[in-house]
C-alpha atoms as a PDB file:
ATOM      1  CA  UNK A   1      41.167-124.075 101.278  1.00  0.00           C
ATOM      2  CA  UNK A   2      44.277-122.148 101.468  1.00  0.00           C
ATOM      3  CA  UNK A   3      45.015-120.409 104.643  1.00  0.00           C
ATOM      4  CA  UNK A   4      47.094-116.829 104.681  1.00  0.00           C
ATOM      5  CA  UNK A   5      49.801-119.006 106.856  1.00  0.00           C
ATOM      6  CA  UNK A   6      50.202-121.427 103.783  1.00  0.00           C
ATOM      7  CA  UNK A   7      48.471-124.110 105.668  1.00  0.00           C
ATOM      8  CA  UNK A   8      46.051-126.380 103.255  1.00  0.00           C
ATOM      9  CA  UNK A   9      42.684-127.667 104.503  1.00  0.00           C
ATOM     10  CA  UNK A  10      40.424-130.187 102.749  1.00  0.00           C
ATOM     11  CA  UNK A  11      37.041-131.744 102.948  1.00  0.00           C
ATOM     12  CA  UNK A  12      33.406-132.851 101.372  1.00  0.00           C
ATOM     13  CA  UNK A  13      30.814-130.800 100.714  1.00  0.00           C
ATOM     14  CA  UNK A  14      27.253-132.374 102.012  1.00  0.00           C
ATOM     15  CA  UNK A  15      24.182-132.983  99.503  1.00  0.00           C
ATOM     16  CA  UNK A  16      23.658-129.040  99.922  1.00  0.00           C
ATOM     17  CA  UNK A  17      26.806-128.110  98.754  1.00  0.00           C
ATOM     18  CA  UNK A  18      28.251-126.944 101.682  1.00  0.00           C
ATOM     19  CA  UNK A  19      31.155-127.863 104.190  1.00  0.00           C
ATOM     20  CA  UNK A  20      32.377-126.196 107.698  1.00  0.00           C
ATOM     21  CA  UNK A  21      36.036-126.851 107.977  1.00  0.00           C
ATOM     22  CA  UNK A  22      35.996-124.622 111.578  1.00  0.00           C
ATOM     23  CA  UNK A  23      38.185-121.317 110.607  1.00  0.00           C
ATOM     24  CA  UNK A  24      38.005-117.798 111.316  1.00  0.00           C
ATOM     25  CA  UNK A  25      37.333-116.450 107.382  1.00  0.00           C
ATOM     26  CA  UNK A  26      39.908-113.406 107.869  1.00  0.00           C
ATOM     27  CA  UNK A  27      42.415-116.399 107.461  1.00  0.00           C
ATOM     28  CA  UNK A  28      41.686-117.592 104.452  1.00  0.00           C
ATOM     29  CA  UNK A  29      43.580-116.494 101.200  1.00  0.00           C
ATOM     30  CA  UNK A  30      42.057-118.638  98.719  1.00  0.00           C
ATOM     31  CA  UNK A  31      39.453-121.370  97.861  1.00  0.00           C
ATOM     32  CA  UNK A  32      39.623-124.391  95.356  1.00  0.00           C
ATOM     33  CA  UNK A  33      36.971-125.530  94.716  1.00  0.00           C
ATOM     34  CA  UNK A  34      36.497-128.904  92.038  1.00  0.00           C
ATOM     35  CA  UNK A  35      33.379-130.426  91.088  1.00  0.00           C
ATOM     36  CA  UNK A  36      33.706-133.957  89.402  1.00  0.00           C
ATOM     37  CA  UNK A  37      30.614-133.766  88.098  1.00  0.00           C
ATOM     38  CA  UNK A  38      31.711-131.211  85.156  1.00  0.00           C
ATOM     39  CA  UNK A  39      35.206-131.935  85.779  1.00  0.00           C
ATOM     40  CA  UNK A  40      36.429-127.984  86.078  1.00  0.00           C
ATOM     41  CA  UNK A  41      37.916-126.650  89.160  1.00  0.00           C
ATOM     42  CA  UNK A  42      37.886-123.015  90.219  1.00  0.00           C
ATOM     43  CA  UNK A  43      40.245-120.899  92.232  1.00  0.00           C
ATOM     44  CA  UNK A  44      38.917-117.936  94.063  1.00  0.00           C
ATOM     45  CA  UNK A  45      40.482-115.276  95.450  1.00  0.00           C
ATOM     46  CA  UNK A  46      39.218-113.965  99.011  1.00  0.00           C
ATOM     47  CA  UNK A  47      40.543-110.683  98.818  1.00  0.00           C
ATOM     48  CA  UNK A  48      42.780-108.957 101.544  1.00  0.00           C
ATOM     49  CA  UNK A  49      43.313-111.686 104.171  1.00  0.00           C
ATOM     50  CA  UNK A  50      44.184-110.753 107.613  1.00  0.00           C
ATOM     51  CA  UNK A  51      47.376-110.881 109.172  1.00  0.00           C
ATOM     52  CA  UNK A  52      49.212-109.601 105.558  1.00  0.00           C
ATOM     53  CA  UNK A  53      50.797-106.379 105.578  1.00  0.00           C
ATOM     54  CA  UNK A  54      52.515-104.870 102.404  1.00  0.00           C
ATOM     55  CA  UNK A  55      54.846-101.979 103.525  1.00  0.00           C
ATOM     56  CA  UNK A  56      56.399 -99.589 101.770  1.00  0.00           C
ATOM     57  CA  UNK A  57      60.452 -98.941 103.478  1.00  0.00           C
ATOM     58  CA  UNK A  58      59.908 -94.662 102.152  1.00  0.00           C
ATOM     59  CA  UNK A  59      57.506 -92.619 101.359  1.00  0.00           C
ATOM     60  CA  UNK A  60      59.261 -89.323 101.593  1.00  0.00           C
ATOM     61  CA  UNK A  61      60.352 -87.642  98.132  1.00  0.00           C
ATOM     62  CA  UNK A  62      62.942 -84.526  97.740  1.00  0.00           C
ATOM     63  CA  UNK A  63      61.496 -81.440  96.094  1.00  0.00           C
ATOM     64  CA  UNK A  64      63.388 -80.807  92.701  1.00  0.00           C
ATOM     65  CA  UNK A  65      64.171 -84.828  92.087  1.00  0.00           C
ATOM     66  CA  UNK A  66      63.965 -85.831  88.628  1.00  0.00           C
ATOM     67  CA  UNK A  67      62.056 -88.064  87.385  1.00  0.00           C
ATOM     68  CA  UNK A  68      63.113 -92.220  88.163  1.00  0.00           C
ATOM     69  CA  UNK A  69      63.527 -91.327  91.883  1.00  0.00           C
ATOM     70  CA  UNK A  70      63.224 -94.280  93.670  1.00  0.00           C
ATOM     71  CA  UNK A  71      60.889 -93.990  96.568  1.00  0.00           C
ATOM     72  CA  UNK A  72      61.416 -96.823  98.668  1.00  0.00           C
ATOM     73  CA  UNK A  73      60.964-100.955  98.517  1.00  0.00           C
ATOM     74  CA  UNK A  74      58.245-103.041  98.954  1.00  0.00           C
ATOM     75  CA  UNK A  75      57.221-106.084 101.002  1.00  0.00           C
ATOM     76  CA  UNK A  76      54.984-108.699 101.959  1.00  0.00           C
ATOM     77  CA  UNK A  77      54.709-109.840 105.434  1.00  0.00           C
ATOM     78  CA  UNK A  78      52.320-113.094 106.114  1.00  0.00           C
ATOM     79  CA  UNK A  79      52.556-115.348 108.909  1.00  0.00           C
ATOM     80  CA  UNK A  80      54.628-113.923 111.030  1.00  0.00           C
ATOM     81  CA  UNK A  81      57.492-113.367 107.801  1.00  0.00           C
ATOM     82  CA  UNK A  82      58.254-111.866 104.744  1.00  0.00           C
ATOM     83  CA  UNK A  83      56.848-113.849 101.488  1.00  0.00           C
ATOM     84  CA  UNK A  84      57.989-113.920  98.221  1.00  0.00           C
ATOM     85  CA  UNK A  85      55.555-111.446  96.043  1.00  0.00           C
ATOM     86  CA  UNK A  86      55.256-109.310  92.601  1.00  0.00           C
ATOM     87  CA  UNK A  87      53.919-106.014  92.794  1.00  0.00           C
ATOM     88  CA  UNK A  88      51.748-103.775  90.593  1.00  0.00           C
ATOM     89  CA  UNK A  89      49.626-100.302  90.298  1.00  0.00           C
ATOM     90  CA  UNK A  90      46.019-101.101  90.995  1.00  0.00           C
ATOM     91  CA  UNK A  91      43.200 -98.989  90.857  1.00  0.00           C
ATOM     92  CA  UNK A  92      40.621 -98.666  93.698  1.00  0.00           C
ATOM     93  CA  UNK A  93      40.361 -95.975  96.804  1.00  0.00           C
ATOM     94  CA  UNK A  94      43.638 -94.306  97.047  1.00  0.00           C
ATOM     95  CA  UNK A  95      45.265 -94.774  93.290  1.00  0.00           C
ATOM     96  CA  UNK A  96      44.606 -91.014  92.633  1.00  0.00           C
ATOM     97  CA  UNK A  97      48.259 -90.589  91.088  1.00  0.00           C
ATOM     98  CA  UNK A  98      49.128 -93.802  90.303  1.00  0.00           C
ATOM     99  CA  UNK A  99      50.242 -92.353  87.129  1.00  0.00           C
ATOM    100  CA  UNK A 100      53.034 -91.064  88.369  1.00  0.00           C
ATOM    101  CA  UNK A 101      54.293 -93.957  89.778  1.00  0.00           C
ATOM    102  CA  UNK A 102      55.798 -97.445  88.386  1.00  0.00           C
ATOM    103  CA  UNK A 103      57.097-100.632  90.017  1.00  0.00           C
ATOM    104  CA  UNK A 104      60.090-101.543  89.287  1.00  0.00           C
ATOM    105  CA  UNK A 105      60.893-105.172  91.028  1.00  0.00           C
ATOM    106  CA  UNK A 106      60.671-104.740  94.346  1.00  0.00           C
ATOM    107  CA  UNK A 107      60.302-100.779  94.278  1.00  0.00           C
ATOM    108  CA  UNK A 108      57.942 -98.332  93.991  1.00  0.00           C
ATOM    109  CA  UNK A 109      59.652 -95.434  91.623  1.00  0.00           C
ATOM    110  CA  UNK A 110      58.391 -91.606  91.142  1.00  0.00           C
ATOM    111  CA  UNK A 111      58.285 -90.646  87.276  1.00  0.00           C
ATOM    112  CA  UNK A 112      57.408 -87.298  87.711  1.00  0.00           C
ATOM    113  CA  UNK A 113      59.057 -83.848  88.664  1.00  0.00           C
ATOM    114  CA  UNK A 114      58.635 -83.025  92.410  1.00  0.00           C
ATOM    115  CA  UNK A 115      57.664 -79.504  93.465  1.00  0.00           C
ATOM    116  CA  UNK A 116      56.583 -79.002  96.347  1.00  0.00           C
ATOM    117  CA  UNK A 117      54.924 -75.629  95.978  1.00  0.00           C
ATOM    118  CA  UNK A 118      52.709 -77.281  93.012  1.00  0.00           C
ATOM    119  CA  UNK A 119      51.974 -80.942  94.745  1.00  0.00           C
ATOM    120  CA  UNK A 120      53.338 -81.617  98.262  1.00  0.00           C
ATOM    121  CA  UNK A 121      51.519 -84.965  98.403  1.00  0.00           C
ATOM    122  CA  UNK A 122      50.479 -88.418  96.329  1.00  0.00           C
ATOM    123  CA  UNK A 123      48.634 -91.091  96.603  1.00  0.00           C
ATOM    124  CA  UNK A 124      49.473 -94.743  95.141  1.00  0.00           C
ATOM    125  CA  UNK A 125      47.881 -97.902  95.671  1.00  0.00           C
ATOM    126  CA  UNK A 126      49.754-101.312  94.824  1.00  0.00           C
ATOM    127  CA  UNK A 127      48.576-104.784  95.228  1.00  0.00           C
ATOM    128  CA  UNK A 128      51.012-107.506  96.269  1.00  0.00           C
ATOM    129  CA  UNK A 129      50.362-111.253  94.841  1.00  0.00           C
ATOM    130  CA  UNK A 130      51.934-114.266  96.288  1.00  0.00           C
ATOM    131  CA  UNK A 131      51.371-117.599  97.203  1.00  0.00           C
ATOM    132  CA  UNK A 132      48.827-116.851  99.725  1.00  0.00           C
ATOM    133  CA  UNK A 133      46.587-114.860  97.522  1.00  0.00           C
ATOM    134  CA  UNK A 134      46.784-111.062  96.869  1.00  0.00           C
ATOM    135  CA  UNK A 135      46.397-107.881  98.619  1.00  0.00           C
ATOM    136  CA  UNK A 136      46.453-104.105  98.420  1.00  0.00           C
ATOM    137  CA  UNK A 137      47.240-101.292 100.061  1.00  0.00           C
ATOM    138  CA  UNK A 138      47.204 -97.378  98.921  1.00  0.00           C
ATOM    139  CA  UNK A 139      50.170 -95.149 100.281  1.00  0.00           C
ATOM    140  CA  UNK A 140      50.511 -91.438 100.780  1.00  0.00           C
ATOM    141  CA  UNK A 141      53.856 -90.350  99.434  1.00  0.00           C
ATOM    142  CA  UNK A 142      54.953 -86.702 100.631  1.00  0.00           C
ATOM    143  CA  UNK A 143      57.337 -84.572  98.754  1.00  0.00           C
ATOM    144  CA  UNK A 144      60.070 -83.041 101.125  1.00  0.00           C
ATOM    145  CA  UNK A 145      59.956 -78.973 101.208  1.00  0.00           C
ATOM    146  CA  UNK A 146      63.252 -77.367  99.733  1.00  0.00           C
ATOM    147  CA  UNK A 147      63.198 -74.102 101.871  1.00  0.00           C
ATOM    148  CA  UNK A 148      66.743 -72.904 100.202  1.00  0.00           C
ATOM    149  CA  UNK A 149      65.131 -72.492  97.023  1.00  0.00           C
ATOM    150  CA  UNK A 150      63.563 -69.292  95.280  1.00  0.00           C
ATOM    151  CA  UNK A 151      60.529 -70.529  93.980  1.00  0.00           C
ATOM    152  CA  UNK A 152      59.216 -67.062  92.757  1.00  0.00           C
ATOM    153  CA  UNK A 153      62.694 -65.445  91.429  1.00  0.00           C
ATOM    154  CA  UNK A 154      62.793 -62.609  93.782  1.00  0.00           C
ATOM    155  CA  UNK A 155      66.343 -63.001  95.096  1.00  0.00           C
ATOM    156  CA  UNK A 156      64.890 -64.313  98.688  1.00  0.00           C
ATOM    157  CA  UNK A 157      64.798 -68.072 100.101  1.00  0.00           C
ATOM    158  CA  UNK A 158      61.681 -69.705 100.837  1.00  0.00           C
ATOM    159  CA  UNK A 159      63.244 -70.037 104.746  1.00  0.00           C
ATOM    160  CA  UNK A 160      64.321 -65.838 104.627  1.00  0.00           C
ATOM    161  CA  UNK A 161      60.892 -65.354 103.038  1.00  0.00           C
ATOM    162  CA  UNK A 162      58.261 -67.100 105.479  1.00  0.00           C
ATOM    163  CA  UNK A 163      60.525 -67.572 108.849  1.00  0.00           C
ATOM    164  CA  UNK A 164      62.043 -63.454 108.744  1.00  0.00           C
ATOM    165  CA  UNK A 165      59.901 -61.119 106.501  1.00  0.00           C
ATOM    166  CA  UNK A 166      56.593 -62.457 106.148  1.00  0.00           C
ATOM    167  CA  UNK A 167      56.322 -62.164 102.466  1.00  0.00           C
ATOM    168  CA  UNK A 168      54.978 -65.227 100.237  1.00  0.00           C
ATOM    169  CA  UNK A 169      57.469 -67.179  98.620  1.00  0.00           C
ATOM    170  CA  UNK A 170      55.355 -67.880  95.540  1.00  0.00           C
ATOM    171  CA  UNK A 171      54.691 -64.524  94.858  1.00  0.00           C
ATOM    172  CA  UNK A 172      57.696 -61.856  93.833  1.00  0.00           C
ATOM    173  CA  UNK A 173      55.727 -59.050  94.771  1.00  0.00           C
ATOM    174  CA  UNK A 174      53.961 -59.830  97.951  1.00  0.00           C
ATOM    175  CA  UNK A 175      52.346 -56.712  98.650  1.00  0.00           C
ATOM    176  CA  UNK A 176      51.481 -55.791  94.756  1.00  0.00           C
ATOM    177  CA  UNK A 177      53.198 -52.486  94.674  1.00  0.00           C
ATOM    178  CA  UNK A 178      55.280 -53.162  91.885  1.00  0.00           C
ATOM    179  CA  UNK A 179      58.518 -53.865  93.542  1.00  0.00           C
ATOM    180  CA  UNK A 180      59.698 -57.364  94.117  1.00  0.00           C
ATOM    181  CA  UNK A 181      60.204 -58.675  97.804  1.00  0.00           C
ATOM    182  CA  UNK A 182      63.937 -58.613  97.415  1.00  0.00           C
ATOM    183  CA  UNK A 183      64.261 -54.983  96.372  1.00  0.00           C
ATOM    184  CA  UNK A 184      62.227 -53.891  98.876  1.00  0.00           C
ATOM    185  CA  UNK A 185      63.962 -55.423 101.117  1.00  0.00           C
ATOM    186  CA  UNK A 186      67.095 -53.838  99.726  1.00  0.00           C
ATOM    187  CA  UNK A 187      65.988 -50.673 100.451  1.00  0.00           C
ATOM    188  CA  UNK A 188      64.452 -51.130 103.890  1.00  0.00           C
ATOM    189  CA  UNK A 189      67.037 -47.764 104.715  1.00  0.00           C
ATOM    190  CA  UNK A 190      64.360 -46.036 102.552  1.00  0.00           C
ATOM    191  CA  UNK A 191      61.481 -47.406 104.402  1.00  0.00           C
ATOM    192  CA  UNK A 192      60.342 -49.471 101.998  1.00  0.00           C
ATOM    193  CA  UNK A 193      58.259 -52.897 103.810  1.00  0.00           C
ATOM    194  CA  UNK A 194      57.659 -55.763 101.124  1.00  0.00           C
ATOM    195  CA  UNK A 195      55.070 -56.803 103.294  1.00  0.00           C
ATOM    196  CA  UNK A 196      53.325 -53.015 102.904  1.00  0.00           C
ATOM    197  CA  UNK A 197      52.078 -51.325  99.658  1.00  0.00           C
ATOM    198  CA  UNK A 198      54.500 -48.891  98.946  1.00  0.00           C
ATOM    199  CA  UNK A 199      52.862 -47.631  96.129  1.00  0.00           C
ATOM    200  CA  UNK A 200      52.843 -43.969  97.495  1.00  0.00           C
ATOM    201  CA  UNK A 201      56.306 -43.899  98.505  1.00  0.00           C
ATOM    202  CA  UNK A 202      57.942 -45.167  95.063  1.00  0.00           C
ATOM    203  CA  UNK A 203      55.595 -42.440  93.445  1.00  0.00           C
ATOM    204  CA  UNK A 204      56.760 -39.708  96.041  1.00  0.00           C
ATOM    205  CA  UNK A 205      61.039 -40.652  95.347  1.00  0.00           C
ATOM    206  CA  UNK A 206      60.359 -41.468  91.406  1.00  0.00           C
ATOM    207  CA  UNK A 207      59.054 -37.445  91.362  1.00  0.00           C
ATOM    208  CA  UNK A 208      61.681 -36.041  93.325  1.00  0.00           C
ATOM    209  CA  UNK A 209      64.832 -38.016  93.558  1.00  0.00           C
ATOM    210  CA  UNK A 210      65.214 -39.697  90.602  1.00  0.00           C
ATOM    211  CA  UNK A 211      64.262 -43.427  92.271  1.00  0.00           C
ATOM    212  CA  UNK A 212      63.233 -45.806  89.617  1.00  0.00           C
ATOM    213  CA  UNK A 213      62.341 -48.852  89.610  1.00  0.00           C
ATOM    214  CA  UNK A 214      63.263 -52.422  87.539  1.00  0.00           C
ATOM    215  CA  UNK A 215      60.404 -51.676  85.109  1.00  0.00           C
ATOM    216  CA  UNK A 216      61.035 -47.536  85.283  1.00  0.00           C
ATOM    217  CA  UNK A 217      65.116 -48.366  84.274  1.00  0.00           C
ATOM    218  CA  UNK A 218      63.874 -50.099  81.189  1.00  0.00           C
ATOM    219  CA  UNK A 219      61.644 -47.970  79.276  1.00  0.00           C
ATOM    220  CA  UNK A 220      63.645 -44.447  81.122  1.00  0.00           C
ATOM    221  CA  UNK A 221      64.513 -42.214  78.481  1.00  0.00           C
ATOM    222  CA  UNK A 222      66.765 -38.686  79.322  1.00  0.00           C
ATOM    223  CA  UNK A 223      65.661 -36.419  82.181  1.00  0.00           C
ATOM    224  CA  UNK A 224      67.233 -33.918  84.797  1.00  0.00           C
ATOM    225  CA  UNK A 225      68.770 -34.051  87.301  1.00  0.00           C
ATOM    226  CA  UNK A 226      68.208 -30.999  90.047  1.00  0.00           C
ATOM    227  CA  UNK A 227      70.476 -30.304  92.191  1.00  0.00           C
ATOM    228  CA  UNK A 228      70.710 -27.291  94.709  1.00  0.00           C
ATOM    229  CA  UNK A 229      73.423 -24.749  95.193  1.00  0.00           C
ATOM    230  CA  UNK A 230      75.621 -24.869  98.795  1.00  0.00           C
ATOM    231  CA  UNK A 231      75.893 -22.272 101.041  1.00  0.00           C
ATOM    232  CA  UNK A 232      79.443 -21.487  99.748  1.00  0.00           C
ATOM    233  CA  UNK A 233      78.239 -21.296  95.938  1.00  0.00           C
ATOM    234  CA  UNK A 234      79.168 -24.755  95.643  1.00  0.00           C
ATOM    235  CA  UNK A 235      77.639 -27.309  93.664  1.00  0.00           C
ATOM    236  CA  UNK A 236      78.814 -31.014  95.016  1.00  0.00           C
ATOM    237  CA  UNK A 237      77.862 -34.221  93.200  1.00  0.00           C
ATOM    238  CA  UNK A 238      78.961 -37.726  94.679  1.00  0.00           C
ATOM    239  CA  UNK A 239      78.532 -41.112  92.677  1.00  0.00           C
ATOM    240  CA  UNK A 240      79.162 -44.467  94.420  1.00  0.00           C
ATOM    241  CA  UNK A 241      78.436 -47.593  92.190  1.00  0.00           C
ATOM    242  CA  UNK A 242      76.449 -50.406  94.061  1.00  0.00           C
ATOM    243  CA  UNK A 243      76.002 -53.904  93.503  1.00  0.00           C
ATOM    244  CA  UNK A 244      73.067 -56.355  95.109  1.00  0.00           C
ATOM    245  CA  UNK A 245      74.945 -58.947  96.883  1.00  0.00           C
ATOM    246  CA  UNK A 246      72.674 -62.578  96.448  1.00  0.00           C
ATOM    247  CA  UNK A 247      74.498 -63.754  99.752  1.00  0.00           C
ATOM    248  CA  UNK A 248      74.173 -61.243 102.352  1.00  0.00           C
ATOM    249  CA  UNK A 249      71.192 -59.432 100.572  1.00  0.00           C
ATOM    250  CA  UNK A 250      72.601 -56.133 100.755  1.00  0.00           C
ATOM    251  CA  UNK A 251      73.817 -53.596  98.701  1.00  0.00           C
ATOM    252  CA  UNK A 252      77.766 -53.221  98.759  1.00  0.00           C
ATOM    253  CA  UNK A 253      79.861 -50.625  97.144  1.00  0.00           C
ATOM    254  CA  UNK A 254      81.380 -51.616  93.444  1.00  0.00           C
ATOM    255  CA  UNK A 255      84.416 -49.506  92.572  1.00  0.00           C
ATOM    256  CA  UNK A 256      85.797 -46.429  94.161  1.00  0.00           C
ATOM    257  CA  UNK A 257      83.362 -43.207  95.011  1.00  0.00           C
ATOM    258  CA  UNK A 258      83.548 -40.452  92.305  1.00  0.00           C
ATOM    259  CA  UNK A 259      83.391 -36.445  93.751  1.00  0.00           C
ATOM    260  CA  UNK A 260      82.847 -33.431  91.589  1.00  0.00           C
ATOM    261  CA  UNK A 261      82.670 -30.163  92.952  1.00  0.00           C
ATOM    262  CA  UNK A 262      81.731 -27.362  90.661  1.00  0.00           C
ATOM    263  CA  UNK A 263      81.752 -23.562  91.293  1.00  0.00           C
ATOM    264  CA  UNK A 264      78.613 -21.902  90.227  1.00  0.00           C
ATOM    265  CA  UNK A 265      78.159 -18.427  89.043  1.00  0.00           C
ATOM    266  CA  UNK A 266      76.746 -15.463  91.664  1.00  0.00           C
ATOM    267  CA  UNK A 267      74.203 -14.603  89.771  1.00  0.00           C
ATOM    268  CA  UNK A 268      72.292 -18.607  89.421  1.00  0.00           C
ATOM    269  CA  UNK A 269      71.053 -20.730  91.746  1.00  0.00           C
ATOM    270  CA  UNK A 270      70.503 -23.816  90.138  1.00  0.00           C
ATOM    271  CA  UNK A 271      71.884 -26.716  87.652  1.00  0.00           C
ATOM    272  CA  UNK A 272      70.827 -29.595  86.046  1.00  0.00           C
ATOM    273  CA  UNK A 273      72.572 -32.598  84.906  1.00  0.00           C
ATOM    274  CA  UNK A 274      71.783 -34.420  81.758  1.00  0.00           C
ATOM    275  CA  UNK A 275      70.905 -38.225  81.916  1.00  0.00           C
ATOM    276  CA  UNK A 276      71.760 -40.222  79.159  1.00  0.00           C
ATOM    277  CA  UNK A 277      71.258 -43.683  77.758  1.00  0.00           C
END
């Protein structure tokens, strides 16, 4: 009988078949048994002896690591000390995702992409063998949230996103009006709420001002542009060229601004402009 703290014990079985050799069974790793008889001798395993711990030194994984990561190491402790042991993927409770896992020596190694808005957590289970016998133990590995990132492409940060607006940051369009959370939040001046459908309030400035949106831009062909007559018969147009800024998420001003000032006739009131592709 081999004991989990390496000691060995020995003895004869009775006319039954049986022996007491007075130890708690939680500390035995392993029985050998030989029977002269048929002259074979058998080794059996006891399973996961108390007072062995296998540890894993990490279990934390950075969202966006490729795959080969290396989680963390592993080892045995038995007796009071570490012990020599080889490691491998087992199945049993707990080895759910074991196949994205591998052991490489002494470490447990991720093989997959993390993402933590697709998987924030896996389970592993690895059984350690040594001279004491074997045992297992499953692990929870969690995969550490990137909040810099923009999962969903709409120009905001998972932190601006969740921690300032309230908007999801899976979603571009949070509220399903048709304008992504970043635009909307652009044009907050306007009103506009990417946590609110603004679906009536695009329609309303699309009519009347000339507003359009990403999808609008794309498929616009020509239209007019109305502008009214000043009290002095004046007709005043001012262009200012913007740019989004990705840092400060606001719009700054691109170039110089552009005045025309035309003098319209007594007898009209109105002019259009002409927009072309």
């Amino acid at each position: 009988m081999v004991l989990t703290n390496r000691t060995i014990l020995n003895g004869l079985t009775d006319d039954n078949g049986e022996i007491d050799l007075g130890v708690d069974p939680s500390e035995v790793a392993r029985y050998v048994v030989m029977d002269d008889d048929e002259g074979r001798v058998r080794v059996m395993d006891s399973g996961t002896a108390a007072g062995t711990t296998v540890s894993l030194s990490d279990n934390l994984i950075p969202e966006g690591n490729n795959p080969g990561f290396r989680v963390g190491g592993l080892s045995t402790i038995s007796g009071g000390g570490e012990v020599e042991a080889t490691y491998s993927l087992v199945r049993g409770a707990g080895a759910n995702d074991n196949g994205h896992f591998q052991v490489e020596g002494g470490s447990l190694v991720f093989t997959s992409h993390a993402d933590h808005e697709s998987r924030s957590a896996y389970n592993v289970r690895v059984r350690s063998s040594h001279a004491g016998g074997s045992n297992e133990e499953a692990f929870v590995v969690q995969v550490i949230d990137d909040r810099s990132e923009d999962a969903d492409g709409d120009g905001l940060t998972e932190l601006t996103e969740e921690e300032i607006h309230g908007t999801s940051d899976t979603e571009s369009d949070s509220d399903e009006d048709g304008l992504e959370d970043g635009v909307e939040i652009s044009l907050a001046d306007l009103g506009f709420n990417p946590a609110l459908d603004d679906s009536v309030r695009i329609a309303s400035l699309e009519a009347s001002t000339g507003f359009f949106t990403r999808k609008s831009i794309i498929e616009a062909d020509s239209g007019d542009l109305i502008i009214e007559k000043q009290q002095d018969g004046h007709f005043k147009l001012q262009f200012q060229l913007q740019e989004f800024d990705e840092i400060s998420k606001r719009w700054l001003d691109f170039g110089e601004r552009h005045e025309w000032i035309y003098q319209g006739g007594e007898d009209k009131h109105f002019f259009r402009i002409r927009i072309h592709k």
